[in-house]
C-alpha atoms as a PDB file:
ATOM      1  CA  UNK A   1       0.000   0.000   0.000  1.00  0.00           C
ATOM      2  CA  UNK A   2       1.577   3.299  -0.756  1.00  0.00           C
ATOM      3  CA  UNK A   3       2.064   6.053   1.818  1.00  0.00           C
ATOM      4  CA  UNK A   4      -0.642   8.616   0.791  1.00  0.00           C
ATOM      5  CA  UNK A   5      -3.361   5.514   0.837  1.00  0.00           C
ATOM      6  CA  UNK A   6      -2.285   4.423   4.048  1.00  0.00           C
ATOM      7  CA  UNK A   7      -1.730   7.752   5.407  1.00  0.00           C
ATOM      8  CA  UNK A   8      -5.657   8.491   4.420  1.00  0.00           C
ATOM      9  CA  UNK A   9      -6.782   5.099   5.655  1.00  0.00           C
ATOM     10  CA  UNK A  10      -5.424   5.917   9.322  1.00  0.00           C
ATOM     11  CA  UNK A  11      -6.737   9.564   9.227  1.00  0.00           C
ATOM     12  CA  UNK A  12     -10.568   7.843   8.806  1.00  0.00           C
ATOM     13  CA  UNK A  13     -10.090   5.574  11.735  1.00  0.00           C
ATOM     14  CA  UNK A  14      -8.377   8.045  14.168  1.00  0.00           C
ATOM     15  CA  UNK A  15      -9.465  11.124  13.116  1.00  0.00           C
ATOM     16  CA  UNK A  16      -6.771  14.000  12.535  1.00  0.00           C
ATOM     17  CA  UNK A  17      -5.761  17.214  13.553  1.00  0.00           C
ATOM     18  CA  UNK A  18      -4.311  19.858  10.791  1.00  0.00           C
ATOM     19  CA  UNK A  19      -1.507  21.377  12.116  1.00  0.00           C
ATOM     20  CA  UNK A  20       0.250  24.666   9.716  1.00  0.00           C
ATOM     21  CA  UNK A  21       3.814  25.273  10.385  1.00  0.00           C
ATOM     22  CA  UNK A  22       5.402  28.814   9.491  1.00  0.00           C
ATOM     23  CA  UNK A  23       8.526  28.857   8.184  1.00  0.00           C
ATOM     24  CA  UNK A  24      11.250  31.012   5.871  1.00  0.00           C
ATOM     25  CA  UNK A  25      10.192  29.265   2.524  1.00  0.00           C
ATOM     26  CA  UNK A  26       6.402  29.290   3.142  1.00  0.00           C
ATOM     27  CA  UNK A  27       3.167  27.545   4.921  1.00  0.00           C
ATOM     28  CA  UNK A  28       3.485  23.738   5.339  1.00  0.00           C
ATOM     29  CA  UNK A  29       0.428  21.912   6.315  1.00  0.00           C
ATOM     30  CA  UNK A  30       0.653  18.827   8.293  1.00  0.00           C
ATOM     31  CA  UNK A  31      -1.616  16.035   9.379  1.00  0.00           C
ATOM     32  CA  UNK A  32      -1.733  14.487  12.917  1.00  0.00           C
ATOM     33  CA  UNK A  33      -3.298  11.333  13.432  1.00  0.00           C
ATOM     34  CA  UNK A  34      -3.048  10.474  17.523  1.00  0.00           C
ATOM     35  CA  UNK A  35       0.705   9.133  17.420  1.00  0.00           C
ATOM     36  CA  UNK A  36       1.785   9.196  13.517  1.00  0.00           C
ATOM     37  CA  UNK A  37       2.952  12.686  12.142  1.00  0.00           C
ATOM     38  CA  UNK A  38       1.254  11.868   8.132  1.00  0.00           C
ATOM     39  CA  UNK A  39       1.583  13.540   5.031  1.00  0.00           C
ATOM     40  CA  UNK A  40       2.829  17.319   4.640  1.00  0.00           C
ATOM     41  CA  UNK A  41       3.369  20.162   1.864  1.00  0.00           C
ATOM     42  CA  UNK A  42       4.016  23.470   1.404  1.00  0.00           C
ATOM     43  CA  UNK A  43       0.525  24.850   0.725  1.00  0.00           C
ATOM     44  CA  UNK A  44       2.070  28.676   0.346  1.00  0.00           C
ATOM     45  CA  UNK A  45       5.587  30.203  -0.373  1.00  0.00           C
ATOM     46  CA  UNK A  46       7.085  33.387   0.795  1.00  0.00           C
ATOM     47  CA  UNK A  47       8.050  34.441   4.420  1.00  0.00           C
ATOM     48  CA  UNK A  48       5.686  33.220   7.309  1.00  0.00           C
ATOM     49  CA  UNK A  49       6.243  35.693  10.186  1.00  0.00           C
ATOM     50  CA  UNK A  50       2.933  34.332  12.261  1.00  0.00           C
ATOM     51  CA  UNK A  51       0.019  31.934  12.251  1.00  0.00           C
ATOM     52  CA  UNK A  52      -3.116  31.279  13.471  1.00  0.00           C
ATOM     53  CA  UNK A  53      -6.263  28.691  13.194  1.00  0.00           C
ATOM     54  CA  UNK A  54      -9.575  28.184  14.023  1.00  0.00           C
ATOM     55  CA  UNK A  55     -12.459  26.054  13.415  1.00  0.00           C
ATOM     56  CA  UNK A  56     -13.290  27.915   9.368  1.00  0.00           C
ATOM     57  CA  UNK A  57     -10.176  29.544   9.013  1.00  0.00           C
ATOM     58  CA  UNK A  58      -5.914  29.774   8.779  1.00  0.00           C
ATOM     59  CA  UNK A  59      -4.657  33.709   8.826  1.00  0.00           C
ATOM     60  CA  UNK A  60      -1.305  34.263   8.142  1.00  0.00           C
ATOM     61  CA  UNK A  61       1.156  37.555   8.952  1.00  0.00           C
ATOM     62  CA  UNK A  62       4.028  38.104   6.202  1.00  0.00           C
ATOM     63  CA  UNK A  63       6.311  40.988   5.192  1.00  0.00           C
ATOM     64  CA  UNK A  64       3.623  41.865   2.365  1.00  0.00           C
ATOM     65  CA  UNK A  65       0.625  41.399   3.958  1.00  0.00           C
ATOM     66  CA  UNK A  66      -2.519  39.772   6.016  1.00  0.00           C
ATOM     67  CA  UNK A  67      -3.644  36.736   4.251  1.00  0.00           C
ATOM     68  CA  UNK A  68      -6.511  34.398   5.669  1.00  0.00           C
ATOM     69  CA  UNK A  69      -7.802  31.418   3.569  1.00  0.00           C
ATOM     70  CA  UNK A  70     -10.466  28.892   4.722  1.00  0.00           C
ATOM     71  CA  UNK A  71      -9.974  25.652   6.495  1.00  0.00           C
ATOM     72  CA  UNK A  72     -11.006  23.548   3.723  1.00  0.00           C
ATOM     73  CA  UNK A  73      -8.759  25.274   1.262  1.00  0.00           C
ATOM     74  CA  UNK A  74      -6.339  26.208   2.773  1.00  0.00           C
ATOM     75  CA  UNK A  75      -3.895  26.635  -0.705  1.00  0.00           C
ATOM     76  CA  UNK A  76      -6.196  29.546  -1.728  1.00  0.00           C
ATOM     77  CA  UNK A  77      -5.550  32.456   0.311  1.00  0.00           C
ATOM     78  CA  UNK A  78      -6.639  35.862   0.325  1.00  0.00           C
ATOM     79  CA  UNK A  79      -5.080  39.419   0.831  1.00  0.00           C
ATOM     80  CA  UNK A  80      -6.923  41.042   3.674  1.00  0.00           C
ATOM     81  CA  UNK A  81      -5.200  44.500   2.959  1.00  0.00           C
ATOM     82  CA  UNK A  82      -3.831  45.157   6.639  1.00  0.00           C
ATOM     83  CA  UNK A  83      -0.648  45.333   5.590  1.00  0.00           C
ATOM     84  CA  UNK A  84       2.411  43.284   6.642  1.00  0.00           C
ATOM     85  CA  UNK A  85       2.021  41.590  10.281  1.00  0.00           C
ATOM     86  CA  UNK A  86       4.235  40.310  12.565  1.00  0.00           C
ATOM     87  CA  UNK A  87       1.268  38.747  14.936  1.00  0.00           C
ATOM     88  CA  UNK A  88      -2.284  36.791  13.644  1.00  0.00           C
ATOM     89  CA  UNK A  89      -4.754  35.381  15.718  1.00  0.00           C
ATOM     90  CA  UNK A  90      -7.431  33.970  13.396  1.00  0.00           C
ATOM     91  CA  UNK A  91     -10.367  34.447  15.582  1.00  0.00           C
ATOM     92  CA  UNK A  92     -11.356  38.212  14.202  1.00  0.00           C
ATOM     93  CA  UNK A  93      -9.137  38.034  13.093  1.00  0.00           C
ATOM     94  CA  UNK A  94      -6.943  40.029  14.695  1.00  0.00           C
ATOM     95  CA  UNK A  95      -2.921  41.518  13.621  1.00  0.00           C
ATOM     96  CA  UNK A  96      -0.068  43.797  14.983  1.00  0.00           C
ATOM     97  CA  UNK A  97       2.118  45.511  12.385  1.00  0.00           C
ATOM     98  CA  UNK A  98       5.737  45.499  12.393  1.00  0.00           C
ATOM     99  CA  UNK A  99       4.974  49.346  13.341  1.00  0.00           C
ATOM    100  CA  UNK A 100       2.563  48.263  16.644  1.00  0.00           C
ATOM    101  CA  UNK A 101      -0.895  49.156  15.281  1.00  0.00           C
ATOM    102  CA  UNK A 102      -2.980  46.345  16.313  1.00  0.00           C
ATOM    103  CA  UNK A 103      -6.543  46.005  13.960  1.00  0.00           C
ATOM    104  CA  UNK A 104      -9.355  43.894  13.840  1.00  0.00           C
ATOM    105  CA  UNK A 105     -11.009  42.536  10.768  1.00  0.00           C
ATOM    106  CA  UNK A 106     -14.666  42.864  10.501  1.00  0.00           C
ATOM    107  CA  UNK A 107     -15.250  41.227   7.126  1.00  0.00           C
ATOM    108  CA  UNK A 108     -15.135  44.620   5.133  1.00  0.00           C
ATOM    109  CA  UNK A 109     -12.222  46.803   6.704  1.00  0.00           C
ATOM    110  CA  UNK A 110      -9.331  46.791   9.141  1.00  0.00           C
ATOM    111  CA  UNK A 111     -10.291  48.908  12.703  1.00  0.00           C
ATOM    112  CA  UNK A 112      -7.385  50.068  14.726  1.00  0.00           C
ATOM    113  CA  UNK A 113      -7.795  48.772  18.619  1.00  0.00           C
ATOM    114  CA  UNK A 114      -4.449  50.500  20.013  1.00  0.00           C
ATOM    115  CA  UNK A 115      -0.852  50.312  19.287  1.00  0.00           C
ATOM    116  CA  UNK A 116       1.366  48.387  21.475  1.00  0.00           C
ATOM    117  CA  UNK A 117       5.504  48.415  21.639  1.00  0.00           C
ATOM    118  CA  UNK A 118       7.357  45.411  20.228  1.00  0.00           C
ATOM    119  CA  UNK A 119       4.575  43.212  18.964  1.00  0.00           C
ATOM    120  CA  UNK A 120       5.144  39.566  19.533  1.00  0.00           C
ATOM    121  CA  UNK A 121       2.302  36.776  19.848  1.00  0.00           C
ATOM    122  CA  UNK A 122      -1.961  37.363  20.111  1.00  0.00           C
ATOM    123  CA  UNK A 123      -4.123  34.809  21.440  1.00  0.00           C
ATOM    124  CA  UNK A 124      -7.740  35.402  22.089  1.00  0.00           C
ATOM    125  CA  UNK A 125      -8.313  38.759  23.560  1.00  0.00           C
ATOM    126  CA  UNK A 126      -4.448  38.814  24.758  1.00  0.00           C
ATOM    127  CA  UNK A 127      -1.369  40.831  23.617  1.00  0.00           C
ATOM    128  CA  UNK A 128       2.249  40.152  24.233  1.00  0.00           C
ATOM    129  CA  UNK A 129       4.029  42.952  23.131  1.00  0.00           C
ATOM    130  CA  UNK A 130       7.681  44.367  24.132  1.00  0.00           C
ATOM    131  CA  UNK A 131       6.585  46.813  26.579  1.00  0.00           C
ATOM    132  CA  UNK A 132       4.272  45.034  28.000  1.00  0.00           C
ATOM    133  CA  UNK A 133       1.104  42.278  27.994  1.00  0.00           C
ATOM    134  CA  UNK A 134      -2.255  44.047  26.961  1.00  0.00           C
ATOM    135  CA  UNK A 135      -6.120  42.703  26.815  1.00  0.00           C
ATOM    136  CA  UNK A 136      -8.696  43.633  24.102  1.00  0.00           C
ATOM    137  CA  UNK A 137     -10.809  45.499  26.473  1.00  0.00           C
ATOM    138  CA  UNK A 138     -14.168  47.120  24.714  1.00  0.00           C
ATOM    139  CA  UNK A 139     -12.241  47.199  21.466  1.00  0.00           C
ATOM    140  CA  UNK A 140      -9.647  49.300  22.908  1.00  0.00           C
ATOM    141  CA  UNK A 141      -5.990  47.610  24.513  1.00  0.00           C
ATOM    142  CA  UNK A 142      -5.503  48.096  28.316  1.00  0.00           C
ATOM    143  CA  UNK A 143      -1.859  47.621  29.502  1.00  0.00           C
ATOM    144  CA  UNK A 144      -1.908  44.689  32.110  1.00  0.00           C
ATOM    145  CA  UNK A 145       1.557  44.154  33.423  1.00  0.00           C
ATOM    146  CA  UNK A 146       5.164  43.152  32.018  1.00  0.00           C
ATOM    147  CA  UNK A 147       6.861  42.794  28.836  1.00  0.00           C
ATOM    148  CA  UNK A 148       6.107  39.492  27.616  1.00  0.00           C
ATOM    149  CA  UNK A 149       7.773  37.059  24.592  1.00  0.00           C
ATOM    150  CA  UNK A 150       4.231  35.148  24.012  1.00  0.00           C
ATOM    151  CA  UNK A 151       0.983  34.466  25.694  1.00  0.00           C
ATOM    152  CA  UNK A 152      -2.179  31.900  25.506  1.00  0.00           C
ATOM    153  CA  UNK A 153      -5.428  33.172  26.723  1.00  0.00           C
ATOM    154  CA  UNK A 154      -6.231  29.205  27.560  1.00  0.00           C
ATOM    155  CA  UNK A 155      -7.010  27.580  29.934  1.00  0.00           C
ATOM    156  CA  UNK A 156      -5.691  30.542  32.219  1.00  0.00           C
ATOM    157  CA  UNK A 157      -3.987  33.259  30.998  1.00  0.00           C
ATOM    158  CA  UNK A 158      -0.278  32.518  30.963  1.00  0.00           C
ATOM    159  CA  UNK A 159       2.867  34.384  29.721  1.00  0.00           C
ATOM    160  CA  UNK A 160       5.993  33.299  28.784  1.00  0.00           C
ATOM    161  CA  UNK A 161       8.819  36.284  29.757  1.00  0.00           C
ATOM    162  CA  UNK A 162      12.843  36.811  30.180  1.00  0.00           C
ATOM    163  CA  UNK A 163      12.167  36.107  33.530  1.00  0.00           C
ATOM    164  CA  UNK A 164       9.711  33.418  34.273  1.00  0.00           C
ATOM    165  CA  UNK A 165       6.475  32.149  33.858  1.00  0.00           C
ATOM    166  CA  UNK A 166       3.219  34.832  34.805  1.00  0.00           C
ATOM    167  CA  UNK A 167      -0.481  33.104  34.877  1.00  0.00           C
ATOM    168  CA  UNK A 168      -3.074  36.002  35.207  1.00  0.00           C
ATOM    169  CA  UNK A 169      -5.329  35.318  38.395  1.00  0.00           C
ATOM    170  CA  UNK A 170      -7.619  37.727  40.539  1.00  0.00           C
ATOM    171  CA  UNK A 171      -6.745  39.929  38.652  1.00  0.00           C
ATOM    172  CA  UNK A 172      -2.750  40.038  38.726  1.00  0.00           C
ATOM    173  CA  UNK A 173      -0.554  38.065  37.245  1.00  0.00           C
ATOM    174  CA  UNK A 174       1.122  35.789  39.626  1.00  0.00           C
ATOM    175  CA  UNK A 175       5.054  34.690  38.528  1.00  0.00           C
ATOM    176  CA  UNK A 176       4.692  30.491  39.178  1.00  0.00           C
ATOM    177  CA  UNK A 177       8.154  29.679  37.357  1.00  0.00           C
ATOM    178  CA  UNK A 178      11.665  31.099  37.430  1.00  0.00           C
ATOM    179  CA  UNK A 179      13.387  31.134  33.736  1.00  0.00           C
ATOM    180  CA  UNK A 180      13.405  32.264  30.390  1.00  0.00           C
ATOM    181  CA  UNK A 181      11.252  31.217  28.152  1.00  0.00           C
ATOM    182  CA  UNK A 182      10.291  32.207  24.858  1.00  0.00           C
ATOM    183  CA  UNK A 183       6.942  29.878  23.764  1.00  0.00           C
ATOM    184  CA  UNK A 184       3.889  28.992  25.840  1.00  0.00           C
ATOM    185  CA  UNK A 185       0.622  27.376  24.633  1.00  0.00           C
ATOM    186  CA  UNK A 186      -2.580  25.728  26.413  1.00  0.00           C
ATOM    187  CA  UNK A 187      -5.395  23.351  25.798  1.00  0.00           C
ATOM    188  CA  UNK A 188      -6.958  20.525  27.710  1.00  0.00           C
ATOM    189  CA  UNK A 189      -6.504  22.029  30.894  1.00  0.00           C
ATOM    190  CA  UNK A 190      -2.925  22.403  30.552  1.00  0.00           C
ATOM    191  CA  UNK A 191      -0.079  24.732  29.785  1.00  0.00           C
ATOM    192  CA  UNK A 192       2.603  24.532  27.810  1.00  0.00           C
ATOM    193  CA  UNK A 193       5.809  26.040  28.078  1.00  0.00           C
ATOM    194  CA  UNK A 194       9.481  26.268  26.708  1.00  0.00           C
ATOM    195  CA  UNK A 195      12.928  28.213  27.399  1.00  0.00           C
ATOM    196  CA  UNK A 196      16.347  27.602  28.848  1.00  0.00           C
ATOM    197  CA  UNK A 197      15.679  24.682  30.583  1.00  0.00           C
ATOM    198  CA  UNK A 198      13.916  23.109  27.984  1.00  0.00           C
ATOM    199  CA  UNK A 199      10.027  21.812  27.553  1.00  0.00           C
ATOM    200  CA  UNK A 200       7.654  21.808  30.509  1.00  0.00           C
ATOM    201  CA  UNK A 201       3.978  21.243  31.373  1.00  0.00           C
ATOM    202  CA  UNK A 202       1.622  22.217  34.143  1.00  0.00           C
ATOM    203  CA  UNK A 203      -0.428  19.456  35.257  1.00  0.00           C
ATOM    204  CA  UNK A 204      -2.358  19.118  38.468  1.00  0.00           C
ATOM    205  CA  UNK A 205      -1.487  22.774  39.304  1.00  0.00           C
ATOM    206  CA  UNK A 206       2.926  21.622  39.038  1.00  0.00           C
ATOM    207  CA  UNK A 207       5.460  21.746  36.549  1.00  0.00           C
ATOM    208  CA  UNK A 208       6.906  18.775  35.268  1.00  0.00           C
ATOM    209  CA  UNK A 209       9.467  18.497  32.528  1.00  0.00           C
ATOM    210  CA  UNK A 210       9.250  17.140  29.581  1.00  0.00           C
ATOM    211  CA  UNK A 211      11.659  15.278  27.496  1.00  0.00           C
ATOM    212  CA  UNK A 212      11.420  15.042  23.544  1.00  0.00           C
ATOM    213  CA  UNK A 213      13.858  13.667  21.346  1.00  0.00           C
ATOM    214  CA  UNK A 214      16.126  16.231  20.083  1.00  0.00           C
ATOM    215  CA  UNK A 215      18.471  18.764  20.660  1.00  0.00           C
ATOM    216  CA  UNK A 216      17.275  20.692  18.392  1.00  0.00           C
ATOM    217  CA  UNK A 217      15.793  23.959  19.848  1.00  0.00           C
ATOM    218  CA  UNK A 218      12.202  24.434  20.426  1.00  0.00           C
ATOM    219  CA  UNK A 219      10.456  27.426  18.535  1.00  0.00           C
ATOM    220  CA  UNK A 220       7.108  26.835  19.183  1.00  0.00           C
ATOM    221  CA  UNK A 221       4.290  24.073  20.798  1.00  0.00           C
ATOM    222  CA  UNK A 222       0.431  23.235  20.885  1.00  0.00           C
ATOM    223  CA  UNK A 223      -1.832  20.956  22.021  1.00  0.00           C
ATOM    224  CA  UNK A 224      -3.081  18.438  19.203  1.00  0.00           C
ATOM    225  CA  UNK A 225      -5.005  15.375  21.283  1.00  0.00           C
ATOM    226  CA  UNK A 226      -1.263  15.719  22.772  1.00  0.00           C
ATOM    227  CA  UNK A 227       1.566  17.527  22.449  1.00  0.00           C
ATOM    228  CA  UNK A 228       3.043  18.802  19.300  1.00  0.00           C
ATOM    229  CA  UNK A 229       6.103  20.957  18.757  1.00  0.00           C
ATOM    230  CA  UNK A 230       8.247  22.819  16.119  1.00  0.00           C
ATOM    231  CA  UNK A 231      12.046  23.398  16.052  1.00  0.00           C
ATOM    232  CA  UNK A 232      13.975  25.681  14.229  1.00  0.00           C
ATOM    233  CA  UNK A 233      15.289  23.285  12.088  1.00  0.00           C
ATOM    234  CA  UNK A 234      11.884  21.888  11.627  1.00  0.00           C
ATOM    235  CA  UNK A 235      10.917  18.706  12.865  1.00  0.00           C
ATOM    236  CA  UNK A 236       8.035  18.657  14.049  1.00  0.00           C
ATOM    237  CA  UNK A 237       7.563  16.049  17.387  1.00  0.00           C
ATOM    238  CA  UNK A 238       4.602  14.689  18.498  1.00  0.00           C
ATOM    239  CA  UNK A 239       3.708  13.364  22.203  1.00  0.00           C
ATOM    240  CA  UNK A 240       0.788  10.902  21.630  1.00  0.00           C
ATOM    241  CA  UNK A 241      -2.167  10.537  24.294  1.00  0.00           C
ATOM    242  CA  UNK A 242      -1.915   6.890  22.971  1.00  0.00           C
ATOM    243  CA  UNK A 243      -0.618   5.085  20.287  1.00  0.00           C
ATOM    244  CA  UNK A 244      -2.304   2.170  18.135  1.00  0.00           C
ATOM    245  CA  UNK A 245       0.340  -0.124  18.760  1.00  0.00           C
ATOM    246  CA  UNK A 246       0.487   0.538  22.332  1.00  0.00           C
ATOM    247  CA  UNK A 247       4.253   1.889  22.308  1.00  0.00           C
ATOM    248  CA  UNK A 248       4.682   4.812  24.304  1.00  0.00           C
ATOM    249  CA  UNK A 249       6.738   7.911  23.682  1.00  0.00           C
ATOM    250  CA  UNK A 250       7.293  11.022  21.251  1.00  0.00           C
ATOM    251  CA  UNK A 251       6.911  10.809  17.160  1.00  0.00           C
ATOM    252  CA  UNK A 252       9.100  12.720  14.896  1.00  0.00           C
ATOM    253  CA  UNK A 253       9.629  13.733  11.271  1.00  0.00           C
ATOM    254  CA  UNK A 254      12.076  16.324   9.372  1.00  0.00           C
ATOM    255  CA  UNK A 255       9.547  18.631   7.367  1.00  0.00           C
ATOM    256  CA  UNK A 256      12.766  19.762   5.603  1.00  0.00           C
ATOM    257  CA  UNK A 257      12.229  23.434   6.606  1.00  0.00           C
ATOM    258  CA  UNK A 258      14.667  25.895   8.461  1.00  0.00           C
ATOM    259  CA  UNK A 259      14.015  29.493  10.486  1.00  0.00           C
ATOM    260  CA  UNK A 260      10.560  28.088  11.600  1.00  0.00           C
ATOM    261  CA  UNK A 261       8.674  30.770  13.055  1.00  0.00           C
ATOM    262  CA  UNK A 262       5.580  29.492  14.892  1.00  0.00           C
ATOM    263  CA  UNK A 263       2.897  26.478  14.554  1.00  0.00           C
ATOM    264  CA  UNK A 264      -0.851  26.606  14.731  1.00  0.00           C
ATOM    265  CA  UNK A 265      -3.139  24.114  15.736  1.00  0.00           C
ATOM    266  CA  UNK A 266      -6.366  23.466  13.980  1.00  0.00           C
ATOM    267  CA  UNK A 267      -9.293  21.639  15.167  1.00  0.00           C
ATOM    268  CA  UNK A 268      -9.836  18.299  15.763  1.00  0.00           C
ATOM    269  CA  UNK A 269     -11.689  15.916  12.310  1.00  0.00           C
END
């Protein structure tokens, strides 16, 4: 049986997850199915400086502008006229220029929510920026605390900064880890996290390391129905819940990409 027929065959009994990798050369899509990382290609070339999915749709930030194309077609997309972006979030959807003007889509035309310092990462109504974290507060940005290098808005509000972890709580954000990190991502009631000492997860209100496969460094991670990260050099690693054959540990594959920027995580098929 040859790979693509096999690779199909699996997806219909375990169901897959569509996961978009940004990298130098382009947009790679990639299908995970529970513990096998299955077929990939490069769906759109030219720079990928951020991503972002949701249920109907993948929006893209490049050096020439703010593309979004749907979920089921996701090799046709469209120029949304923002300009060039340097941080997506697809629900909106949402992007920060290279400049710090942060807009919302509304189907017809871009309208400017604030400006922020050092754009970096958006999820939900969150902002990492530079100088500082920021929420989407009435369509307007309200400065909420320290400079931050990324931020998930699920399943609390958690950023990743130079000096440690932050997760936003009664109203403050309280610092639960010591470190650098760069990358943090949530789902599941969990939180993901990487920096200087590596990858680690909060579970059960701890955090424990975890230990993938590589030395490669860690750009980016999500939550799949388990874990799934990027590196620079681009393999993409997968941390099964379970596996069909029962073995346990990570999955890997080389997607044959370098500078990767970020990974998104679509939904669940």
């Amino acid at each position: 049986m040859g790979e693509m027929a096999e690779d199909r065959i699996y997806a219909e009994r375990r169901g897959k997850t569509d996961v978009y990798v940004g990298a130098d050369l382009g947009l790679t899509l990639v299908a995970i199915s529970d513990d096998r990382v299955g077929r990939f290609r490069l769906v759109r070339r030219g720079e990928v400086q951020s991503v972002g999915a949701s249920e109907a749709a993948v929006v893209i930030g490049t050096d020439e502008d703010t593309y979004r194309a749907a979920s089921e077609d996701v090799e046709s997309f469209e120029a949304l006229g923002f300009g060039p972006a340097v941080a997506v979030d697809a629900e909106g959807p949402i992007a920060a220029a290279p400049d710090g003007e942060v807009a919302r889509y509304d189907g017809a035309e871009w309208r400017t929510l604030g400006a922020v310092g050092e754009p970096r990462a958006i999820s939900g109504k969150w902002i990492a920026a530079g100088d500082g974290l920021y929420r989407l507060e009435d369509e307007r940005l309200d400065h909420r605390g320290r400079a931050a290098r990324d931020v998930t808005a699920d399943p609390v509000p958690t950023a990743a900064t130079a000096d440690g972890l932050y997760r936003f709580t009664d109203s403050e954000w309280d610092h639960e880890r010591e470190g650098a990190f760069h990358a943090v991502a949530g789902g599941s009631e969990r939180t993901l996290a990487v920096g200087e000492d590596g990858l680690i997860e909060r579970r059960d209100s701890e955090w424990v390391s975890r230990d993938p496969p590589t030395d490669e460094r860690i750009v980016d991670v999500g939550y799949s129905r388990g874990i799934v990260a990027v590196t620079s050099a681009g393999t993409i690693l997968v941390d099964p819940p379970a596996a069909k054959d029962g073995a346990a540990g990570w999955r890997s594959r080389s997607l044959g990409l370098s500078e990767v920027s970020e990974l998104a995580v679509g939904p669940d098929r």
